[in-house]
Protein backbone atom coordinates (compact mmCIF):
# COMPACT_ATOMS: atom_id res chain seq x y z
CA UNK A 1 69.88 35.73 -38.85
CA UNK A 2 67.98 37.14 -41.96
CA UNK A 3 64.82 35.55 -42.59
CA UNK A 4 66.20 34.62 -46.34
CA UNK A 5 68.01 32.04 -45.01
CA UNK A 6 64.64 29.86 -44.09
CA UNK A 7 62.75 28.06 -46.52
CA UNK A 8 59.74 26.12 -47.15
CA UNK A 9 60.90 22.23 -48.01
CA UNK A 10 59.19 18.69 -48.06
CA UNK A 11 62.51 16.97 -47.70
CA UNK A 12 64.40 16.24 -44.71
CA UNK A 13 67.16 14.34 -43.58
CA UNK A 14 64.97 11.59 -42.50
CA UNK A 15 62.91 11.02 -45.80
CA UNK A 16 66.39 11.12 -48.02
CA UNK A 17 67.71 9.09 -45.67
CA UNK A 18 64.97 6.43 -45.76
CA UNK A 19 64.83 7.49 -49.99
CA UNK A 20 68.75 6.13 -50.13
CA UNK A 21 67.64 2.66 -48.03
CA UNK A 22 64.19 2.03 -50.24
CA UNK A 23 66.14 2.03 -53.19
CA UNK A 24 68.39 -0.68 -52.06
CA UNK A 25 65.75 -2.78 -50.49
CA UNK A 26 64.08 -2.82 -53.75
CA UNK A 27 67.13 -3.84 -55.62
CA UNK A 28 67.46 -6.71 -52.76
CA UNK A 29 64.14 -7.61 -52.99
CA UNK A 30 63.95 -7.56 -57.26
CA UNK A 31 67.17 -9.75 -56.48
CA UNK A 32 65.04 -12.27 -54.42
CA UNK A 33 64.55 -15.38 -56.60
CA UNK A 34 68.16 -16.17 -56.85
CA UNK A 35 68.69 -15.64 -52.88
CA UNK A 36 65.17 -16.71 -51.71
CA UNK A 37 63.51 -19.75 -51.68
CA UNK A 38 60.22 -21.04 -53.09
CA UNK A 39 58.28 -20.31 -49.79
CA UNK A 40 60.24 -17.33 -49.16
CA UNK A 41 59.40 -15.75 -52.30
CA UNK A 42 55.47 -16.76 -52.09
CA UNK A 43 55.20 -14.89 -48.70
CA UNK A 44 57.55 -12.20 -49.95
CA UNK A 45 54.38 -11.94 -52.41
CA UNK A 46 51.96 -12.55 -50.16
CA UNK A 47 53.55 -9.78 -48.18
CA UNK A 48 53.63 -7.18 -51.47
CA UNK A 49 49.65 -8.14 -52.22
CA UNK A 50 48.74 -7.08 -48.62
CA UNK A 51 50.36 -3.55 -48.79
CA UNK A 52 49.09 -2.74 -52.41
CA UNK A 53 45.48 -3.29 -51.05
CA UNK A 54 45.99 -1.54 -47.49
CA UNK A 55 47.81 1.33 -49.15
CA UNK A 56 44.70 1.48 -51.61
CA UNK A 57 41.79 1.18 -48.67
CA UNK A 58 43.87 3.78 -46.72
CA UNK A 59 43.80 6.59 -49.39
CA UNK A 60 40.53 5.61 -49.59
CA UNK A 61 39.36 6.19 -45.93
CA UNK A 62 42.46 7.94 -44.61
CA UNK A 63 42.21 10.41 -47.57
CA UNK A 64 38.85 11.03 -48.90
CA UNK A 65 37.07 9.95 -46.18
CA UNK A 66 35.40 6.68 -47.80
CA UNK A 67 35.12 4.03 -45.42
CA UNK A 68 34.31 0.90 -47.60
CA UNK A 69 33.70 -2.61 -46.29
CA UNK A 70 33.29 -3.83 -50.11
CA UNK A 71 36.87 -3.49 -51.66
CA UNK A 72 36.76 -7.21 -51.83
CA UNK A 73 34.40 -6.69 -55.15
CA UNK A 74 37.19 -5.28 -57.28
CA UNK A 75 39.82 -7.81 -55.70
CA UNK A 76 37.28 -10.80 -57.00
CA UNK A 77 36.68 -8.59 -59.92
CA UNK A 78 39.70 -8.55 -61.17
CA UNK A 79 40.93 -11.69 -60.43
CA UNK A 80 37.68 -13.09 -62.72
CA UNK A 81 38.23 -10.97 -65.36
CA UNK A 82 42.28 -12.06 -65.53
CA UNK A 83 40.35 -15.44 -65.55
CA UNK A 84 38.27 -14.73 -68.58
CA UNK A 85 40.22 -12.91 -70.26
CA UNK A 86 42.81 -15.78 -70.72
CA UNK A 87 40.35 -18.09 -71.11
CA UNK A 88 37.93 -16.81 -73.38
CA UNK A 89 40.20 -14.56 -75.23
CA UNK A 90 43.26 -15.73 -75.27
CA UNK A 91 45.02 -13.16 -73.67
CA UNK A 92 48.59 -13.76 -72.00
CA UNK A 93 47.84 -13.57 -68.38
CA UNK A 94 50.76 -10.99 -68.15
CA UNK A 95 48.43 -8.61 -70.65
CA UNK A 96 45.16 -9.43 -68.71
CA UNK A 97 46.65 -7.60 -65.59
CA UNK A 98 46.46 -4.06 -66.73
CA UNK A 99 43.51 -4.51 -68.29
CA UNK A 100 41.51 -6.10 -65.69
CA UNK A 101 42.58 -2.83 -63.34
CA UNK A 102 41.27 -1.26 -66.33
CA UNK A 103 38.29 -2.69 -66.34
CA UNK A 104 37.61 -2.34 -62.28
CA UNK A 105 37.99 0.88 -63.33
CA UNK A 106 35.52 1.47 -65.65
CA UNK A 107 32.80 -0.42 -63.27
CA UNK A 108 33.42 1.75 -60.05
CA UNK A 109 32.49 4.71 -62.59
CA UNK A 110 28.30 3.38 -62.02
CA UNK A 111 29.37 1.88 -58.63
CA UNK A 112 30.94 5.46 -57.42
CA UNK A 113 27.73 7.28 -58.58
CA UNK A 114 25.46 5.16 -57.00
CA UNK A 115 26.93 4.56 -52.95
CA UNK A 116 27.93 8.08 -53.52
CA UNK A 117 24.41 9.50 -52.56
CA UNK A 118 25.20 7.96 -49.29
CA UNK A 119 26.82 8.90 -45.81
CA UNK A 120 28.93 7.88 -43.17
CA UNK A 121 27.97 3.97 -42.02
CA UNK A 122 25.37 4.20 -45.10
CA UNK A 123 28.14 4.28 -47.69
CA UNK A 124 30.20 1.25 -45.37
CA UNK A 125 27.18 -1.25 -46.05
CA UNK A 126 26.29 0.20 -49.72
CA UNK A 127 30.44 -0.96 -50.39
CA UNK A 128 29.89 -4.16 -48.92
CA UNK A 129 26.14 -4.82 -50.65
CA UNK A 130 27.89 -3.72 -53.58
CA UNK A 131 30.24 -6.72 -53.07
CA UNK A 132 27.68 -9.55 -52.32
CA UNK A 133 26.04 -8.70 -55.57
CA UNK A 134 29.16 -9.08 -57.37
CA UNK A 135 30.22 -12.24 -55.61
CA UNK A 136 26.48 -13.35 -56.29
CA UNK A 137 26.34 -12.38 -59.85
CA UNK A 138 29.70 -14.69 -60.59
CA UNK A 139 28.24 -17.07 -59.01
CA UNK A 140 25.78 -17.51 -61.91
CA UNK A 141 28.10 -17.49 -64.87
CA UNK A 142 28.49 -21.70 -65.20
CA UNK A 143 31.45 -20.75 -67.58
CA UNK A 144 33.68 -19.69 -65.00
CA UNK A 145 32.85 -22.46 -62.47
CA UNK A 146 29.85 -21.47 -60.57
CA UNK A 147 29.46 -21.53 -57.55
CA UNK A 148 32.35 -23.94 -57.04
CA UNK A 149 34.92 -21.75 -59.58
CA UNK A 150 37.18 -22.57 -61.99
CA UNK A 151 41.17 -23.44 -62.18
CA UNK A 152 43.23 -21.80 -64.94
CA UNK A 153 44.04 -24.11 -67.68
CA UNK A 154 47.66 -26.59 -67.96
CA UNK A 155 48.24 -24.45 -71.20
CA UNK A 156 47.72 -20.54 -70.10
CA UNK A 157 50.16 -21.17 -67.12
CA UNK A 158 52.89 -22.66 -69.33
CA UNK A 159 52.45 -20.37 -71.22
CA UNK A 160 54.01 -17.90 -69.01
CA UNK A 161 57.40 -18.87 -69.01
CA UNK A 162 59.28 -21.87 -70.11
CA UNK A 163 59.69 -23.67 -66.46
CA UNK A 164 58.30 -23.71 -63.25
CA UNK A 165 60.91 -21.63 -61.76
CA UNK A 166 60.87 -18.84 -63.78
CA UNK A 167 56.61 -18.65 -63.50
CA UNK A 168 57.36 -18.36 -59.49
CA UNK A 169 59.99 -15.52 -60.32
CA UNK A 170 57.62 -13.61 -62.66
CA UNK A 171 54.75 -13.65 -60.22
CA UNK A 172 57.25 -12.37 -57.86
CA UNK A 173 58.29 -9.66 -60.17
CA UNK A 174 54.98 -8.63 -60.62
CA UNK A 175 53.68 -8.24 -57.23
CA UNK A 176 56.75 -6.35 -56.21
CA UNK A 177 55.84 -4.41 -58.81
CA UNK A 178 52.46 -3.45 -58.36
CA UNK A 179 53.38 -2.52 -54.37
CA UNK A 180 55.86 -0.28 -56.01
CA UNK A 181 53.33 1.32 -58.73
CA UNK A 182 51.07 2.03 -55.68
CA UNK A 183 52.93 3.25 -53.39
CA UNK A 184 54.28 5.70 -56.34
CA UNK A 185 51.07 6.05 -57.94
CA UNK A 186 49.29 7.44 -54.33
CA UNK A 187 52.54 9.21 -53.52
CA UNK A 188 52.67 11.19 -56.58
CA UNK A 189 49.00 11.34 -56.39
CA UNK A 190 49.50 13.36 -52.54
CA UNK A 191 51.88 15.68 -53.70
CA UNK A 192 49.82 17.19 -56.48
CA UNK A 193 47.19 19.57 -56.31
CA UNK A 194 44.57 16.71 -55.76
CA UNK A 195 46.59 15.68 -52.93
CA UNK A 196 46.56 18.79 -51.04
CA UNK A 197 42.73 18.66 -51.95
CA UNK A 198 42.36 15.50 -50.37
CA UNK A 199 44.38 16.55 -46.86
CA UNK A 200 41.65 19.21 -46.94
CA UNK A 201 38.80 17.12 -46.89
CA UNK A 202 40.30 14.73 -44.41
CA UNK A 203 40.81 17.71 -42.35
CA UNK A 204 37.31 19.31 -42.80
CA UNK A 205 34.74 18.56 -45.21
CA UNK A 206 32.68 21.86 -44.45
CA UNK A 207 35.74 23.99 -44.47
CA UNK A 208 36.93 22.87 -48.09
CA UNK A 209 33.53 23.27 -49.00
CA UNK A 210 33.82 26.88 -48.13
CA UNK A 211 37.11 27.18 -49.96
CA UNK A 212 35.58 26.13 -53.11
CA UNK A 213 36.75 22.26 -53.28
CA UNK A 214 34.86 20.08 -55.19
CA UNK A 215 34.42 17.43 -52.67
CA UNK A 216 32.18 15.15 -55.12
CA UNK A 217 34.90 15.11 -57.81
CA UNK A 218 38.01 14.67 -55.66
CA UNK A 219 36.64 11.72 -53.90
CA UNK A 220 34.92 9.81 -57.45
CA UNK A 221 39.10 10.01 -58.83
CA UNK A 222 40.18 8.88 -55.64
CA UNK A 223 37.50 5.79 -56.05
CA UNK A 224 38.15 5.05 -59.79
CA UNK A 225 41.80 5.18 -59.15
CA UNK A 226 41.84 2.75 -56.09
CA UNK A 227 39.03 0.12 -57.89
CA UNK A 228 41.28 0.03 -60.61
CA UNK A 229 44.56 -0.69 -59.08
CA UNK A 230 42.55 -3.11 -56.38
CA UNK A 231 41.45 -4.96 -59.29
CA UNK A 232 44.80 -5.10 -61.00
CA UNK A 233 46.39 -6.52 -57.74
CA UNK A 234 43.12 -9.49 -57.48
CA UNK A 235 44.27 -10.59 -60.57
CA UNK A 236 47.76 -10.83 -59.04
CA UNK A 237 46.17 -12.56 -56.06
CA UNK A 238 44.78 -15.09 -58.11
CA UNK A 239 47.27 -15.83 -60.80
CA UNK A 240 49.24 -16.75 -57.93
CA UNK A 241 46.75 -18.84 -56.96
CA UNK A 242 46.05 -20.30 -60.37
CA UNK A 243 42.33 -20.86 -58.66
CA UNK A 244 39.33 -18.75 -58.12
CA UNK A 245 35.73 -19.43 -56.60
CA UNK A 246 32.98 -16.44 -55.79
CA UNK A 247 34.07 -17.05 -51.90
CA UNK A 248 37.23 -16.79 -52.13
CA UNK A 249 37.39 -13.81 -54.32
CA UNK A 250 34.96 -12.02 -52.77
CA UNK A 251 36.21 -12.94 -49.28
CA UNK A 252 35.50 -9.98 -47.00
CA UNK A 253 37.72 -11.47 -44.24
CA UNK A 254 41.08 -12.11 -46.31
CA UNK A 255 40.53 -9.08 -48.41
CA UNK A 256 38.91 -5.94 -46.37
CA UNK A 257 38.98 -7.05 -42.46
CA UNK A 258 42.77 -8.02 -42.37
CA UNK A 259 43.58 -5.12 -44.57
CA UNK A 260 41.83 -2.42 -42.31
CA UNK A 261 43.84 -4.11 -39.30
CA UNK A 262 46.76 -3.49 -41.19
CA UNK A 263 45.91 0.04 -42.02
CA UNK A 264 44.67 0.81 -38.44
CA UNK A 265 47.45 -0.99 -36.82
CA UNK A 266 50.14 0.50 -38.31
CA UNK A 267 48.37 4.27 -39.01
CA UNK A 268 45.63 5.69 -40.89
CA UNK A 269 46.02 8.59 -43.28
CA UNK A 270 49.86 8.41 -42.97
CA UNK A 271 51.98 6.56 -46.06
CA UNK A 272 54.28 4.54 -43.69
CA UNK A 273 51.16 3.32 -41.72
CA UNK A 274 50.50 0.40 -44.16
CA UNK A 275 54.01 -0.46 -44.46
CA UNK A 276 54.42 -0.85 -40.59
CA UNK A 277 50.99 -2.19 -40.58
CA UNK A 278 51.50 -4.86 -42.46
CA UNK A 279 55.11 -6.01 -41.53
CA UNK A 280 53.42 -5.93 -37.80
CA UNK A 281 50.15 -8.20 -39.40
CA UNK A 282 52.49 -10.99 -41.00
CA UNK A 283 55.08 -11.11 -37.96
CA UNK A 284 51.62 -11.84 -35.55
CA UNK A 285 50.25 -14.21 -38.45
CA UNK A 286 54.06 -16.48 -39.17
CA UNK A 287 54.31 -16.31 -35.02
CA UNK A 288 50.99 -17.57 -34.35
CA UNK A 289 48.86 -19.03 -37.25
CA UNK A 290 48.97 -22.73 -35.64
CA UNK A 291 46.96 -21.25 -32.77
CA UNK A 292 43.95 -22.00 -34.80
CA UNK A 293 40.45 -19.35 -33.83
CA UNK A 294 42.83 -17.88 -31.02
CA UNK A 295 45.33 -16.17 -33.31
CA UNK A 296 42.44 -14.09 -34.57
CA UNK A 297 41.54 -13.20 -31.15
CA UNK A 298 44.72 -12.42 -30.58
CA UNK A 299 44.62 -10.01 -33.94
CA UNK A 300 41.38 -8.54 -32.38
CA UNK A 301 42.98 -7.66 -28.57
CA UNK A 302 46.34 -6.11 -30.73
CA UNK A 303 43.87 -3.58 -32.72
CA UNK A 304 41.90 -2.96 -29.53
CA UNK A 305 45.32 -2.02 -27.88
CA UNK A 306 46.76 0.08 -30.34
CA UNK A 307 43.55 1.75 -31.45
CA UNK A 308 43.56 2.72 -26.84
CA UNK A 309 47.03 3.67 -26.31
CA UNK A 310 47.88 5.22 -30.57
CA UNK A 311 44.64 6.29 -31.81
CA UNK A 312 46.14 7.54 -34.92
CA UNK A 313 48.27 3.98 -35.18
CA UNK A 314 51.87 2.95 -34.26
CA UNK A 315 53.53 5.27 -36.82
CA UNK A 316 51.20 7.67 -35.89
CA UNK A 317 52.92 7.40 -32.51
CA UNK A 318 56.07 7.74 -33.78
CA UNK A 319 55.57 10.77 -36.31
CA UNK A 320 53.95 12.94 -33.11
CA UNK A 321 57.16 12.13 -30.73
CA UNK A 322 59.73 12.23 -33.43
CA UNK A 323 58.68 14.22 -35.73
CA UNK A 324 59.69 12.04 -38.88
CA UNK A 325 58.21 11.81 -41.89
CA UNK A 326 59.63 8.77 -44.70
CA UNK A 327 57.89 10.07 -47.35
CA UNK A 328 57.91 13.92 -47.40
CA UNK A 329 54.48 15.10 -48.40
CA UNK A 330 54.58 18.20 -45.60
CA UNK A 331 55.37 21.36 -46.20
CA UNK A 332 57.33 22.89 -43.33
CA UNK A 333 59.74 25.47 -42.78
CA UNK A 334 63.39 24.99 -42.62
CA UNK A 335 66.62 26.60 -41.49
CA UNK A 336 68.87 26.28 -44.92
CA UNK A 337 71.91 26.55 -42.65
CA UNK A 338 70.86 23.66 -40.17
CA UNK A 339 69.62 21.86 -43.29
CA UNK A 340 73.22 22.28 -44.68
């Protein structure tokens, strides 16, 4: 056989496969508030919050290598600036979204360049010290509640929509589609040139250092991008909850400890891992939240399990016996006539 029948291709059989059954699950899930009910479609939210964040903290550390305890100061972040932004000037919630990601944005740019001069468990803490001074700093402002926080006003929710039913579907609407624009965002994001950047420095720091990659540079986008999107999906969080307080938005439980579960559960540095992560994370917390302090033990002794038997996660597990790859982001060569 001629060697011109091989090629190099990120597709496979698999990923087109799994391309063909996204697009319908979407169209079923964007479908949901006229098959689902009203708890359905909260944890159906719930559920889309979760994997918008753990996709975000895993390009983050399964990428570029930054480990951060702290993400939980752009989820609070932007869920106070959606706050006063609607409140104090009189922005639609629906337009205070984008711009409070924009605005996480813009503050990770003096966040990045200050826990970027440090290293390894260093730059863990610095995230998280990061977080307590935000948390501590919105606990000053006595316009947005205090320490006790702040509901948002009768007359910004109505404003929404026109009935109760159709706020619940637009929330919906919107967290489905932010756990879309992420996934797409970092997917698009791993196929460029950045991307293959990234895959370098996750593989070895020193060697892309050699090769000319500007380490510094590839990892400050990487931060901007995920501070901004984590922000825009706190101020999801907590339109949903039509409630904030400094300890529930900066909650580093509910917003960085059961996200790195998810991520380190299901597989770091992979694209499916949050997405198995997470379905795996909500199955354990539906089966056996009235268990009280236990269930979280029970959390604890599943990540010590999988982290002994699939270091590199469950579909980390599966991609090294099978082979298969949902979203195709490797390069790999192919026989055109076993392809066809």
């Amino acid at each position: 056989m001629s060697s011109s029948s091989y090629t190099i291709s990120r597709s496979s059989r698999a990923s087109r496969l799994a391309a063909i059954f996204g697009i319908l699950l979407l169209v079923a899930l964007a479908a949901a508030p006229w098959w689902a009910g009203r708890a359905d479609m909260r944890l159906l939210s719930e559920i889309f919050l979760y994997l918008s964040l753990a996709c975000l903290w895993n390009l983050l550390a399964g990428y570029a290598g930054l480990v951060s305890v702290g993400q939980q100061a752009f989820v609070g972040f932007g869920g106070y600036m959606l706050f006063a932004l609607a409140m104090f000037a009189g922005l639609s919630p629906l337009a205070a979204i984008p711009l409070a990601g924009l605005l996480g944005a813009l503050i990770a740019v003096p966040v990045a360049v200050l826990i970027f001069r440090l290293r390894g468990a260093y730059f863990a803490i610095g995230t998280w010290v990061i977080a307590e001074v935000f948390r501590l700093s919105f606990a000053q402002v006595s316009a947005l509640g205090g320490g006790s926080g702040t509901s948002l006003p009768v007359g910004i929710v109505k404003a929404m929509a026109s009935n109760r039913s159709m706020r619940e579907a637009t929330t919906y609407w919107l967290a489905l589609g932010m756990a879309v624009l992420v996934l797409v965002v970092i997917y698009l994001l791993l196929r460029s040139r950045n991307g293959l950047a990234l895959t370098a420095i996750r593989d070895s720091e020193l060697a892309s250092t050699n090769y000319g990659i500007d380490i510094w540079r590839h990892k400050f986008v990487v931060y901007v991008i995920a501070a901004g999107l984590t922000a825009s999906t706190g101020a999801l969080i907590f339109l949903q909850k039509l409630r904030i307080s400094p300890d529930a938005a900066f909650s580093v439980n509910d917003w960085t400890a059961f996200v790195i579960f998810i991520v380190v559960i299901g597989g770091i540095g992979t694209l499916e891992g949050p997405i198995i992560g997470v379905i795996v994370f909500f199955l354990l917390r539906e089966t056996l939240a009235d268990l009280g302090t236990t269930y979280l033990l029970i959390l604890g002794l599943v990540a010590i399990v999988v982290m002994l038997k699939a270091p590199k996660g469950i579909w980390g597990l599966i991609k090294a016996r099978y082979g298969i790859e949902l979203f195709p982001l490797s390069r790999r060569v192919v026989d055109r006539d076993l392809e066809n």
